[in-house]
Protein backbone atom coordinates (compact mmCIF):
# COMPACT_ATOMS: atom_id res chain seq x y z
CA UNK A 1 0.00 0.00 0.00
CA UNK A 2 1.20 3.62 -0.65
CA UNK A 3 2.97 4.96 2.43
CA UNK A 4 3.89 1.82 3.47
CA UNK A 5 7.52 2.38 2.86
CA UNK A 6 10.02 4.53 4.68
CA UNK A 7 9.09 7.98 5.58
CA UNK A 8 12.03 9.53 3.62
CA UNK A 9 10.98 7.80 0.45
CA UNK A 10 7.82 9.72 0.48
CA UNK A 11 5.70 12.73 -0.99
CA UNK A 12 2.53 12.93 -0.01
CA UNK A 13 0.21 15.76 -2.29
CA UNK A 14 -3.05 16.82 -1.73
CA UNK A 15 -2.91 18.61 -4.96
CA UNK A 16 -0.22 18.38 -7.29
CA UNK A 17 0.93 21.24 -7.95
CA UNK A 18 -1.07 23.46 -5.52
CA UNK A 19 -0.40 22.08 -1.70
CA UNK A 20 1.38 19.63 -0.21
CA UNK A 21 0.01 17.95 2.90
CA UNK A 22 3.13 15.62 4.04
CA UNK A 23 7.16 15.99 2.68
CA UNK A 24 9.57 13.87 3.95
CA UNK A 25 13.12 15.79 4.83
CA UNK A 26 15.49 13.44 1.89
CA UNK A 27 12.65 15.22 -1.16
CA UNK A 28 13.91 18.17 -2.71
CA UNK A 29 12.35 21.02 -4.09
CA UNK A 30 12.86 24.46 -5.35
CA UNK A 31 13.94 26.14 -1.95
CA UNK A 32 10.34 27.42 -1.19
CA UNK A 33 10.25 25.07 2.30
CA UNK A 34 7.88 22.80 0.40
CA UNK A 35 10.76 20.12 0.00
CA UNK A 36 8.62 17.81 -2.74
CA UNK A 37 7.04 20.14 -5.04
CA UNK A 38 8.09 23.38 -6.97
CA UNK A 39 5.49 25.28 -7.61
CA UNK A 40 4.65 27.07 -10.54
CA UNK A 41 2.36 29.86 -10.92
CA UNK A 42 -1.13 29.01 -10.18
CA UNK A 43 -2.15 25.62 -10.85
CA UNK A 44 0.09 22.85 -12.40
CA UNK A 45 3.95 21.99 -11.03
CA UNK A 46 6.25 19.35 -10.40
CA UNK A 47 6.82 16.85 -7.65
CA UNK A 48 9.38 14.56 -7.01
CA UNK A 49 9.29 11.35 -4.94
CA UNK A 50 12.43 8.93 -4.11
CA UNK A 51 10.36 6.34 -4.35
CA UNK A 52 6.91 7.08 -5.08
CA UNK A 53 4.17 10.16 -5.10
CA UNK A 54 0.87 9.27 -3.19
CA UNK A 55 -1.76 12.46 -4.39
CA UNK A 56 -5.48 12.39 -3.97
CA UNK A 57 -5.69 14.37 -7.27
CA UNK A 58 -2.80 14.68 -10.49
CA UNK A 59 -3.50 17.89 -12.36
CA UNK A 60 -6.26 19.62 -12.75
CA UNK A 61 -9.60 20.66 -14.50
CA UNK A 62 -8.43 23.08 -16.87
CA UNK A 63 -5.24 20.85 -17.53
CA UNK A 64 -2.54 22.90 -16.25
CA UNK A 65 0.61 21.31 -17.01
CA UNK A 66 1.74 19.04 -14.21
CA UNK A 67 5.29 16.53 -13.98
CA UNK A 68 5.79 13.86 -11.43
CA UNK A 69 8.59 11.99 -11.04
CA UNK A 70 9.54 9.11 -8.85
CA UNK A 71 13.09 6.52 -8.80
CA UNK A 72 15.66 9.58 -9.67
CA UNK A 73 16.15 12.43 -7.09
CA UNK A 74 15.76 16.01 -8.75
CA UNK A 75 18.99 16.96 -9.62
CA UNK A 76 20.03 13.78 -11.51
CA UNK A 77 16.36 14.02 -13.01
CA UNK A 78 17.20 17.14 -14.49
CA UNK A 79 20.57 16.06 -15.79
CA UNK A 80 18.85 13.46 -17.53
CA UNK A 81 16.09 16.08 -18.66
CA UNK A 82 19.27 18.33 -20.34
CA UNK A 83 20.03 15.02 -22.04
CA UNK A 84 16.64 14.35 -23.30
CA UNK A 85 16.50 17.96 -24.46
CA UNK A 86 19.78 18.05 -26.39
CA UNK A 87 18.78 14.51 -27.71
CA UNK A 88 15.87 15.68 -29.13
CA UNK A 89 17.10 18.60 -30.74
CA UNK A 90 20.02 16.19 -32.34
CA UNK A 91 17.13 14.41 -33.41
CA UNK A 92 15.20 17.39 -34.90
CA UNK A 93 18.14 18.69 -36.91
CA UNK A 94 19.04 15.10 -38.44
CA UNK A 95 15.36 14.82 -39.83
CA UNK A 96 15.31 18.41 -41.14
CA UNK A 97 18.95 17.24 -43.10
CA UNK A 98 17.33 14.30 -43.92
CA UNK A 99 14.69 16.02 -45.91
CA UNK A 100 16.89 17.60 -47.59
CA UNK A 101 18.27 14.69 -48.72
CA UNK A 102 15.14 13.03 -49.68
CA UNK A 103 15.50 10.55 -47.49
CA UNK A 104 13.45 9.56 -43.84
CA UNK A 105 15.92 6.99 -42.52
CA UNK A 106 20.07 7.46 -42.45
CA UNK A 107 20.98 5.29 -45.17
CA UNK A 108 24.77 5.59 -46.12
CA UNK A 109 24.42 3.26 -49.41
CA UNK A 110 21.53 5.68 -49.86
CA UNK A 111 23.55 8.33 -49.42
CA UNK A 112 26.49 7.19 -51.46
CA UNK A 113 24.57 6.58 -54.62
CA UNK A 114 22.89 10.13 -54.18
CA UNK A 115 26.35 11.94 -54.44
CA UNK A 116 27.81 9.66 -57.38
CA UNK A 117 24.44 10.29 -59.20
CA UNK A 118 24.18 14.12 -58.93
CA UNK A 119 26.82 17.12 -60.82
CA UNK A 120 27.57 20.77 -60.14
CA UNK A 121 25.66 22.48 -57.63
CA UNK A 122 23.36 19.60 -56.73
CA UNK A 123 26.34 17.51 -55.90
CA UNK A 124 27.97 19.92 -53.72
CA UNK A 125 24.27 20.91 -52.22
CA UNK A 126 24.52 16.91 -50.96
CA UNK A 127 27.93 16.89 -50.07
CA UNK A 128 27.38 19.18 -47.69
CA UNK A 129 24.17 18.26 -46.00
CA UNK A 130 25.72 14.78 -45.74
CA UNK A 131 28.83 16.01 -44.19
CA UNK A 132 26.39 18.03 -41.91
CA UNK A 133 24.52 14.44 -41.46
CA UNK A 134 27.57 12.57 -40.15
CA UNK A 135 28.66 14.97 -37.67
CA UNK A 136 25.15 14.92 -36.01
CA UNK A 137 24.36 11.62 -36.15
CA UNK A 138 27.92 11.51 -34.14
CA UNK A 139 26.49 13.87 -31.56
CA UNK A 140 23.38 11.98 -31.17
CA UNK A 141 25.58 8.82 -30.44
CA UNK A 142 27.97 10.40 -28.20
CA UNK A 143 24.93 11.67 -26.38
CA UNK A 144 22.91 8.39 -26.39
CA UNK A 145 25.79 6.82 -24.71
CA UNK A 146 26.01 9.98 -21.92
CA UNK A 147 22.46 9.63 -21.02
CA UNK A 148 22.79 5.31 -20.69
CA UNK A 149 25.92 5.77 -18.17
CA UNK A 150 24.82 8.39 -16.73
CA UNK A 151 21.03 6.31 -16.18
CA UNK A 152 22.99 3.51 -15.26
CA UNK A 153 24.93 4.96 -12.30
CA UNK A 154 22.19 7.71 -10.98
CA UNK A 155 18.96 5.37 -11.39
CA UNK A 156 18.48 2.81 -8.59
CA UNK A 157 15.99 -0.21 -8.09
CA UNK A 158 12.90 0.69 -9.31
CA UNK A 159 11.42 -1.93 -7.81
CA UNK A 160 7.82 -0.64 -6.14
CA UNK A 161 8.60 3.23 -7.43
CA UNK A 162 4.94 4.31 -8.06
CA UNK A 163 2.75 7.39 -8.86
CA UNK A 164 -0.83 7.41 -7.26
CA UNK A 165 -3.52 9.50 -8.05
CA UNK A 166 -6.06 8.35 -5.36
CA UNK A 167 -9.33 10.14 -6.70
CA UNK A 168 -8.38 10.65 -10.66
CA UNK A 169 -6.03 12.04 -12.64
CA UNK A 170 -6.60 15.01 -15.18
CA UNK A 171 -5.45 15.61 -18.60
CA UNK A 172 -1.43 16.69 -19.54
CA UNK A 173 0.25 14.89 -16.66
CA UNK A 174 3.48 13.92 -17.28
CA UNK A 175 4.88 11.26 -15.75
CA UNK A 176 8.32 9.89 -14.53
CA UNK A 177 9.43 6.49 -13.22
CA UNK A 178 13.37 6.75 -13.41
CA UNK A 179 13.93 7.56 -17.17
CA UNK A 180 10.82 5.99 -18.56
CA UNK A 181 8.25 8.85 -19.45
CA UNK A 182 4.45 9.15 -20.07
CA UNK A 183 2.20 11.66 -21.18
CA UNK A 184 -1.24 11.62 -19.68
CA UNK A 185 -3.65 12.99 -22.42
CA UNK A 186 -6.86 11.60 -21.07
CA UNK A 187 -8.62 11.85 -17.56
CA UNK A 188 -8.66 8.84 -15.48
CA UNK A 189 -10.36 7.37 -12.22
CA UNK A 190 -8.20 6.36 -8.76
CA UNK A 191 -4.90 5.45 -10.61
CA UNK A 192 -1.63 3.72 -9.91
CA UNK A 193 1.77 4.39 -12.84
CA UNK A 194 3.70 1.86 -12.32
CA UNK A 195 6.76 0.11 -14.16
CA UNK A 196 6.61 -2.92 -16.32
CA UNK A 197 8.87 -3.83 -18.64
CA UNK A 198 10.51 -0.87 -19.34
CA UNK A 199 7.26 1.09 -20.21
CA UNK A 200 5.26 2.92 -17.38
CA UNK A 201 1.69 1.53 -17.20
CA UNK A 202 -1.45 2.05 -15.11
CA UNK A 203 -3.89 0.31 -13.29
């Protein structure tokens, strides 16, 4: 059962977002002496929970943006949220080189009988945006392999980590359970997120 486990694994809301009834001294927060939840303005927020987040409500009615995570502690979750960013932008540039290759997957053969078929300008056009290709797809690597050390040192057992919503979850809740994300687009009943094989599920 939620709060079952030791006190300094967990962050009791009564709101997400908006008030926090119970926070357990090893939480962390944004300095405001509410030491599992930084608040934003109005509605909405983030809490963090060592091990899991028990709320009577995720969210709200007008769907205010709210994050929860659980299994990381803050500041390694937001390392790994810098890594997600920069991967994603990696990500974003290689598909917008990629189009101007005509192509939607990195295909070096593909590439390859692009240049030998093309002259002049064209030729140089692809050159160039392949060149540009390589060295991101080298960045995205290099930071793939920074975020899967760095997950594999600062992640622990995740083993019973869990998210409750006790009386229903509203729309845009996002939701972490060590590095596995979910985006809540729907509204749901009394809730528990949960990890199962590598994907976070609900029941």
């Amino acid at each position: 059962m939620p709060g079952s486990g030791r006190t300094e694994d967990r962050c009791v809301l009564k709101h997400a977002g908006l008030d926090v009834r119970t926070a357990a001294g090893s939480l962390r927060g944004s300095g405001t002496g509410r030491r599992c939840l930084r608040q934003a303005q109005g509605a909405g927020g983030q809490a963090w929970g060592l091990r899991y987040v028990d709320a009577i409500h995720l969210g709200n009615s007008a769907g205010t943006s709210t994050a929860v995570s659980v299994g990381i502690d803050l500041a390694n979750a937001q390392k790994l949220e810098e890594l997600g960013s920069k991967i994603s932008e990696a990500n974003k540039q290689m598909a917008q080189v990629l189009q101007r290759l005509g192509m939607d997957r990195v295909d070096v053969n593909q590439i390859k009988r692009l240049l030998s078929a093309a002259t002049g300008p064209r030729q140089k056009m692809l050159a160039r945006a392949a060149h540009q290709l390589g060295l991101l797809v080298q960045a995205q690597q290099k930071l793939l392999k920074e975020r899967d050390e760095f997950t594999s040192k600062a992640v622990p057992n995740l083993e019973g980590a869990m998210v409750v919503a006790r009386e229903g979850a509203f729309p845009n809740i996002r939701i972490a359970v060590g590095t596995a994300r979910k985006h809540l687009r729907y509204e749901t009943a009394t809730a528990r997120f949960y990890l199962k094989d590598g994907q976070i599920v609900d029941y």
